[in-house]
N, C-alpha and C. Protein backbone atom coordinates (compact mmCIF):
# COMPACT_ATOMS: atom_id res chain seq x y z
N UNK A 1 0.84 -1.17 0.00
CA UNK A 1 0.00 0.00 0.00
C UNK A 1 0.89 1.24 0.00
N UNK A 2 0.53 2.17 -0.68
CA UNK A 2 1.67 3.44 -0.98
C UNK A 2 1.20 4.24 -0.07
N UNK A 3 2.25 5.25 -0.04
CA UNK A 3 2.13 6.05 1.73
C UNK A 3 0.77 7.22 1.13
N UNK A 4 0.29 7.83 1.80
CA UNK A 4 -0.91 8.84 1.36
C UNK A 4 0.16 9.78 1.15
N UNK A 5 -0.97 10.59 0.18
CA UNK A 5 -0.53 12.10 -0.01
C UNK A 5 -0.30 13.06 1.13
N UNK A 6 0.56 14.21 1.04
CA UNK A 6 0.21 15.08 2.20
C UNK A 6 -0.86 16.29 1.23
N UNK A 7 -1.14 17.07 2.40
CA UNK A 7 -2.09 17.99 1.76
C UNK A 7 -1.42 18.97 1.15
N UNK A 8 -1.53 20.22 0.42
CA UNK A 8 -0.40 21.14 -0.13
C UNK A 8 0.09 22.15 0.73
N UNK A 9 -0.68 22.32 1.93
CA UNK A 9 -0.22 22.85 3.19
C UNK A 9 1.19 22.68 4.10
N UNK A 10 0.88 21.45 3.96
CA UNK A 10 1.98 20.51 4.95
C UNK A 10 3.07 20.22 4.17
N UNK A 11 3.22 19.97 3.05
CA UNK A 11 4.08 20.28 1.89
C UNK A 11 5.19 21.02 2.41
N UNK A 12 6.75 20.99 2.27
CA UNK A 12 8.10 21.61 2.56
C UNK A 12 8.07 21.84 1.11
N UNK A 13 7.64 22.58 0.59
CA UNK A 13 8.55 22.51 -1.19
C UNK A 13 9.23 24.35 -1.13
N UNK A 14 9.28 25.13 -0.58
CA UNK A 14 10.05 26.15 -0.02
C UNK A 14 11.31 26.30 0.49
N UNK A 15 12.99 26.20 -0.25
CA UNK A 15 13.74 25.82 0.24
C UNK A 15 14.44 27.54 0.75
N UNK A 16 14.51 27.98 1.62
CA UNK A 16 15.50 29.25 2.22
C UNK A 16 16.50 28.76 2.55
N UNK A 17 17.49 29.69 1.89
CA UNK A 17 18.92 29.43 2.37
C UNK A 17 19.45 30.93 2.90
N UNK A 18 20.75 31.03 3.74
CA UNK A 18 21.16 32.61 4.40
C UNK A 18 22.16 31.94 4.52
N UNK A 19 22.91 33.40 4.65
CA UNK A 19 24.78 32.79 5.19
C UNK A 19 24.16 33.33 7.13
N UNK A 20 26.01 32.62 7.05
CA UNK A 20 26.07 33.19 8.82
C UNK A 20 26.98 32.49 9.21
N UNK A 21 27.57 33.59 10.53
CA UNK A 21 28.97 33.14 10.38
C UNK A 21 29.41 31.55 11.75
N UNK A 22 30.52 31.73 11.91
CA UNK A 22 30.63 30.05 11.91
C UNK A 22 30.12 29.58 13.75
N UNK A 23 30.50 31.10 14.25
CA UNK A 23 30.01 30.96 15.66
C UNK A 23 28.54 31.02 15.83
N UNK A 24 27.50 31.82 15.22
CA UNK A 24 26.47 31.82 15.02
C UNK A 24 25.80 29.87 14.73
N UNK A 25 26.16 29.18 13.24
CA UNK A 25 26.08 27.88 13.33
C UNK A 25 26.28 27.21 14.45
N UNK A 26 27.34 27.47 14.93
CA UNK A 26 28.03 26.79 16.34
C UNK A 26 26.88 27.01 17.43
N UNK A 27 26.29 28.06 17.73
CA UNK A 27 25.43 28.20 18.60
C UNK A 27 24.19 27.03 18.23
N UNK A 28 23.67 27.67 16.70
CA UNK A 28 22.55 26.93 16.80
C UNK A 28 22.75 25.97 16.61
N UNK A 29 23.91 24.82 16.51
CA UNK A 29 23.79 23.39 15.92
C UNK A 29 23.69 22.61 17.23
N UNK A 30 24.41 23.47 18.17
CA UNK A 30 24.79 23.14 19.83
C UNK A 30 23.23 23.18 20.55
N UNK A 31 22.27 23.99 19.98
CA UNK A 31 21.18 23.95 20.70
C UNK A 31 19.96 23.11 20.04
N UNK A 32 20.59 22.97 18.92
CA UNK A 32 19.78 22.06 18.31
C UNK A 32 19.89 20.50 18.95
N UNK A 33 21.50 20.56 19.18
CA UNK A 33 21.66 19.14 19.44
C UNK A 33 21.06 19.21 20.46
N UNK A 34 20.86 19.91 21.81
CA UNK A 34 20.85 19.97 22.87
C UNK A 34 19.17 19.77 23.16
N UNK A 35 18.47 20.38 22.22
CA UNK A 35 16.68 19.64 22.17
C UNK A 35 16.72 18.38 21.82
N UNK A 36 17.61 18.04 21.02
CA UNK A 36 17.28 16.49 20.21
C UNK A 36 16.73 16.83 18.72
N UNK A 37 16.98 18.31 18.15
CA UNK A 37 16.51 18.28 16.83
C UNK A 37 17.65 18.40 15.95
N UNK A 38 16.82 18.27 14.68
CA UNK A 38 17.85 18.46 13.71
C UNK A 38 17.62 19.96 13.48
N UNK A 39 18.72 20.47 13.30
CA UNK A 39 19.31 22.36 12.71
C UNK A 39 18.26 22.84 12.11
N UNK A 40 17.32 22.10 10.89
CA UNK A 40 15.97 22.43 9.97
C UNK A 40 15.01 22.52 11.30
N UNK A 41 15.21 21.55 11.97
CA UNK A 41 13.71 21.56 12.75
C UNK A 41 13.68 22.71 13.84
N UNK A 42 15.13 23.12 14.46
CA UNK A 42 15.08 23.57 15.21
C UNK A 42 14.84 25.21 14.73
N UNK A 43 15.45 25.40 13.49
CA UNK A 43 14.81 26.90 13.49
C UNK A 43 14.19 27.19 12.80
N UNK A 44 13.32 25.85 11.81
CA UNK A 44 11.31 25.83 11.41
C UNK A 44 10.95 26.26 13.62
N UNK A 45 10.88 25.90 14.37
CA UNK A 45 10.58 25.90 15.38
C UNK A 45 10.71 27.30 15.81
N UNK A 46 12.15 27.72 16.06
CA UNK A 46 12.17 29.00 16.05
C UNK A 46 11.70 30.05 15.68
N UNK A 47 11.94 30.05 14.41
CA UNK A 47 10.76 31.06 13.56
C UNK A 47 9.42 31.20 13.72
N UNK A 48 9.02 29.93 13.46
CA UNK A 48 7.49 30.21 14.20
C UNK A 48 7.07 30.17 15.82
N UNK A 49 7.68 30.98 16.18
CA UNK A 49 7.69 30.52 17.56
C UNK A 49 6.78 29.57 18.62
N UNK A 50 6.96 28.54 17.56
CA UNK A 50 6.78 26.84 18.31
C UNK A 50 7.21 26.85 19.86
N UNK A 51 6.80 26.73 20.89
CA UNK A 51 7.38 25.94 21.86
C UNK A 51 8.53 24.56 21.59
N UNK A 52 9.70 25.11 22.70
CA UNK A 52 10.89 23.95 22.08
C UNK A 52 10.76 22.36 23.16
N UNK A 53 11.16 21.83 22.60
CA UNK A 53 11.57 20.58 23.66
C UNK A 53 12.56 21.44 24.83
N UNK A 54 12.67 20.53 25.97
CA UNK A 54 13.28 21.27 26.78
C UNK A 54 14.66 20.71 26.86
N UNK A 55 15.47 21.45 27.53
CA UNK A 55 17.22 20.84 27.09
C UNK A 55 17.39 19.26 28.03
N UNK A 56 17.98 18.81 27.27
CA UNK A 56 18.67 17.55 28.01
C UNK A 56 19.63 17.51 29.14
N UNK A 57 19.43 17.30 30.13
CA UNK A 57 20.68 17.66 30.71
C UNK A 57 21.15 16.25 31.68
N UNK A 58 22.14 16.05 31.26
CA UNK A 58 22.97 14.83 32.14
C UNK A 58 22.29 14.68 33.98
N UNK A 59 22.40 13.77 34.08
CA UNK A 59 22.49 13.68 35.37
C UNK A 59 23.22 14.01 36.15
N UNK A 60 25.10 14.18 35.76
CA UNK A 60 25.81 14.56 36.34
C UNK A 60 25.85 16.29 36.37
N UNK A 61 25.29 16.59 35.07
CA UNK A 61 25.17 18.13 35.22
C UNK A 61 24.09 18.55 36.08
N UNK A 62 22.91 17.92 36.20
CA UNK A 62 21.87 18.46 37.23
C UNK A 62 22.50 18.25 38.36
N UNK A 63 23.22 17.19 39.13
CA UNK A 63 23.30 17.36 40.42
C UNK A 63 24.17 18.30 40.27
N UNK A 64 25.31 18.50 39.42
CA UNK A 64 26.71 19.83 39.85
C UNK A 64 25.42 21.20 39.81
N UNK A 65 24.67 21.05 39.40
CA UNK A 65 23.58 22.43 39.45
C UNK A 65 23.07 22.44 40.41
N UNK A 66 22.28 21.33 41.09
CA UNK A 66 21.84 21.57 42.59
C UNK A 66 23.11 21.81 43.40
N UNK A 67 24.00 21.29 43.56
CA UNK A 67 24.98 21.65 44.39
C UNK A 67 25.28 22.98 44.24
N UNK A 68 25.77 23.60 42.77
CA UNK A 68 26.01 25.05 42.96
C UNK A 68 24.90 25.94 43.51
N UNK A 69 23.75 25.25 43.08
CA UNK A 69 22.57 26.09 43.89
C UNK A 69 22.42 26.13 45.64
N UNK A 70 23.09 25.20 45.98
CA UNK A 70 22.87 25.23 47.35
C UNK A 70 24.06 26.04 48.12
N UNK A 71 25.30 26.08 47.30
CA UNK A 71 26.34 27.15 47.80
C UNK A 71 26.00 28.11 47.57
N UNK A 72 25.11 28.57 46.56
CA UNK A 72 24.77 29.95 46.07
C UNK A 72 23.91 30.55 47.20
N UNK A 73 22.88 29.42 47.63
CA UNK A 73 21.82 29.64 48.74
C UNK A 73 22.86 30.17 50.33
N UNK A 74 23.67 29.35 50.30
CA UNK A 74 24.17 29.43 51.62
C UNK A 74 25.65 30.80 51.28
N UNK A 75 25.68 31.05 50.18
CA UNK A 75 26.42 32.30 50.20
C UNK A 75 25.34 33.75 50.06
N UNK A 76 24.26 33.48 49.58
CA UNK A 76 23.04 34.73 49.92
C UNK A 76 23.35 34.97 51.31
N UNK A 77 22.52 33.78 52.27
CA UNK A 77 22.59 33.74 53.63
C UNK A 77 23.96 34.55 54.25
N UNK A 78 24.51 34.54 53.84
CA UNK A 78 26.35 34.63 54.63
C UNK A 78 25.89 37.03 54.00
N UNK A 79 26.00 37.01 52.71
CA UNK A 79 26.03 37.82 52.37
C UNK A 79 24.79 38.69 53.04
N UNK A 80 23.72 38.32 53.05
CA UNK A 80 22.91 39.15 53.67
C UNK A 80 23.37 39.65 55.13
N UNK A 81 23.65 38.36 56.04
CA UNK A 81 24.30 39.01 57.46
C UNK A 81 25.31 40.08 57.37
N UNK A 82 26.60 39.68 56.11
CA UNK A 82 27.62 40.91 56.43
C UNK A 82 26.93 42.17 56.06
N UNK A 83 25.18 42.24 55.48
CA UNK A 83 25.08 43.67 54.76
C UNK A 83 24.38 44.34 55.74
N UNK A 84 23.42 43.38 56.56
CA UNK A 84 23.20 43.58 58.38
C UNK A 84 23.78 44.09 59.01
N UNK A 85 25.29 43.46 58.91
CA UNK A 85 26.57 44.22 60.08
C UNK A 85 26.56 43.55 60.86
N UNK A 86 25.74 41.80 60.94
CA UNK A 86 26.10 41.38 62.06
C UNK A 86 27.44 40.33 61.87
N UNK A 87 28.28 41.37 62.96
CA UNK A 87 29.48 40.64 63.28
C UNK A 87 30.46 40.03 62.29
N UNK A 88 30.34 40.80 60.52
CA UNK A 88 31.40 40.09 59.52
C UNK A 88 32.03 41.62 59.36
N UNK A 89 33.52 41.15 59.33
CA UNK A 89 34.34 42.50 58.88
C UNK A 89 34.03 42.85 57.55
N UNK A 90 34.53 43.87 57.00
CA UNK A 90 34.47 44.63 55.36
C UNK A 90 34.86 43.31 54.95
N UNK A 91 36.00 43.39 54.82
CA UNK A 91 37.24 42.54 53.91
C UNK A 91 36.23 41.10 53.74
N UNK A 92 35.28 40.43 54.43
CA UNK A 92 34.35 39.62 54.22
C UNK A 92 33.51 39.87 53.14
N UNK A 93 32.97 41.12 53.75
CA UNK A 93 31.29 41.66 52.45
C UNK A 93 32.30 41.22 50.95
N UNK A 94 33.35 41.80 51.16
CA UNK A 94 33.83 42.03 49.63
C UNK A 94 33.89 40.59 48.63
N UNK A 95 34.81 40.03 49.94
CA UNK A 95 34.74 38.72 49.26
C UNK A 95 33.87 37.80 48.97
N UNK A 96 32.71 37.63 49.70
CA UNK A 96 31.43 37.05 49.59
C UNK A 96 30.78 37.44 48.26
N UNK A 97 30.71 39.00 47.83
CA UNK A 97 29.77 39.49 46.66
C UNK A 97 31.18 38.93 45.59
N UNK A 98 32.09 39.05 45.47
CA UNK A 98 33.16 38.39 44.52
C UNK A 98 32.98 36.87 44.57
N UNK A 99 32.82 36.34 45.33
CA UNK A 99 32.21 34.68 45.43
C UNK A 99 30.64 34.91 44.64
N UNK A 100 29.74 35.47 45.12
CA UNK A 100 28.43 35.35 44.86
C UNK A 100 28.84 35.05 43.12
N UNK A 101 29.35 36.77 42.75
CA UNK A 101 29.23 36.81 41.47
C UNK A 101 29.89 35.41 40.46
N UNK A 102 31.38 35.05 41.26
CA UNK A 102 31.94 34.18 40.56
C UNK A 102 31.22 32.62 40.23
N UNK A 103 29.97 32.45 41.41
CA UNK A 103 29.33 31.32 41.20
C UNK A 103 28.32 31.15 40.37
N UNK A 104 27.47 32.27 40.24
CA UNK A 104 26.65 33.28 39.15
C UNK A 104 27.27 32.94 37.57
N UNK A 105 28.53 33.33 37.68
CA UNK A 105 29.00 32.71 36.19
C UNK A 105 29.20 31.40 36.01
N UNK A 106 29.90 30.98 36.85
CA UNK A 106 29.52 28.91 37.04
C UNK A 106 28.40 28.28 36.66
N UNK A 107 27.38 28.39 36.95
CA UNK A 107 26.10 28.34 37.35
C UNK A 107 26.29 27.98 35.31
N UNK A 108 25.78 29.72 34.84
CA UNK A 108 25.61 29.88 33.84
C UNK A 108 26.45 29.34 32.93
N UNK A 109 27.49 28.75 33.16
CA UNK A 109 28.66 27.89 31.84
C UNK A 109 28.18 26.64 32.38
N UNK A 110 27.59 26.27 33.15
CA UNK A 110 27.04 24.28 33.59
C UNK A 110 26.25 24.23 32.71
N UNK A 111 25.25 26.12 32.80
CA UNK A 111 23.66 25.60 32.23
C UNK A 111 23.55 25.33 30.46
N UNK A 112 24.90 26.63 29.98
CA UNK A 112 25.22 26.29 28.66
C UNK A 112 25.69 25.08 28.00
């Protein structure tokens, strides 16, 4: 039995092509992989702003994420007291908001 027709709707016969440069590809091939689509599907998806699959993420990367989340939690805590004044010298505040921030970027290169 031969496969059915599609309707002329559903039809791909529209081919667009664009340049772009190699870091740009790099992004989207990386996020493509990272839904589970292929590069076409992922930015037919994009464009029409489809809702995406959500990212894959290792097991080993979720727990290093809860963990950074829970130092992050327990460096708020720390940071809020030195902004209180209870009982942390300067030379603390400083280093704590230089920790905060430095985990802040961690965080964000796990999630990429």
């Amino acid at each position: 039995m031969a496969r059915p027709k599609k309707d002329i709707e559903s039809l791909k016969s529209i081919h667009i092509s664009f340049r772009t440069t190699v870091d740009n590809y790099l992004i989207v091939a990386h996020n493509a992989e990272s839904c589970g689509l292929s590069i076409a599907d992922y930015i037919r998806m994009r464009i029409t702003c489809k809702p995406l699959p959500r990212f894959k993420v290792s097991p080993y990367e979720r727990k290093v994420y809860v963990e950074l989340s829970r130092l992050g939690n327990n460096i708020n805590q720390l940071t809020k007291k030195a902004h209180l004044g209870q009982n942390q010298p300067d030379k603390l505040k400083i280093q704590l908001v230089d920790l905060q921030k430095l985990l802040h970027e961690v965080k964000q290169a796990v999630v990429k």
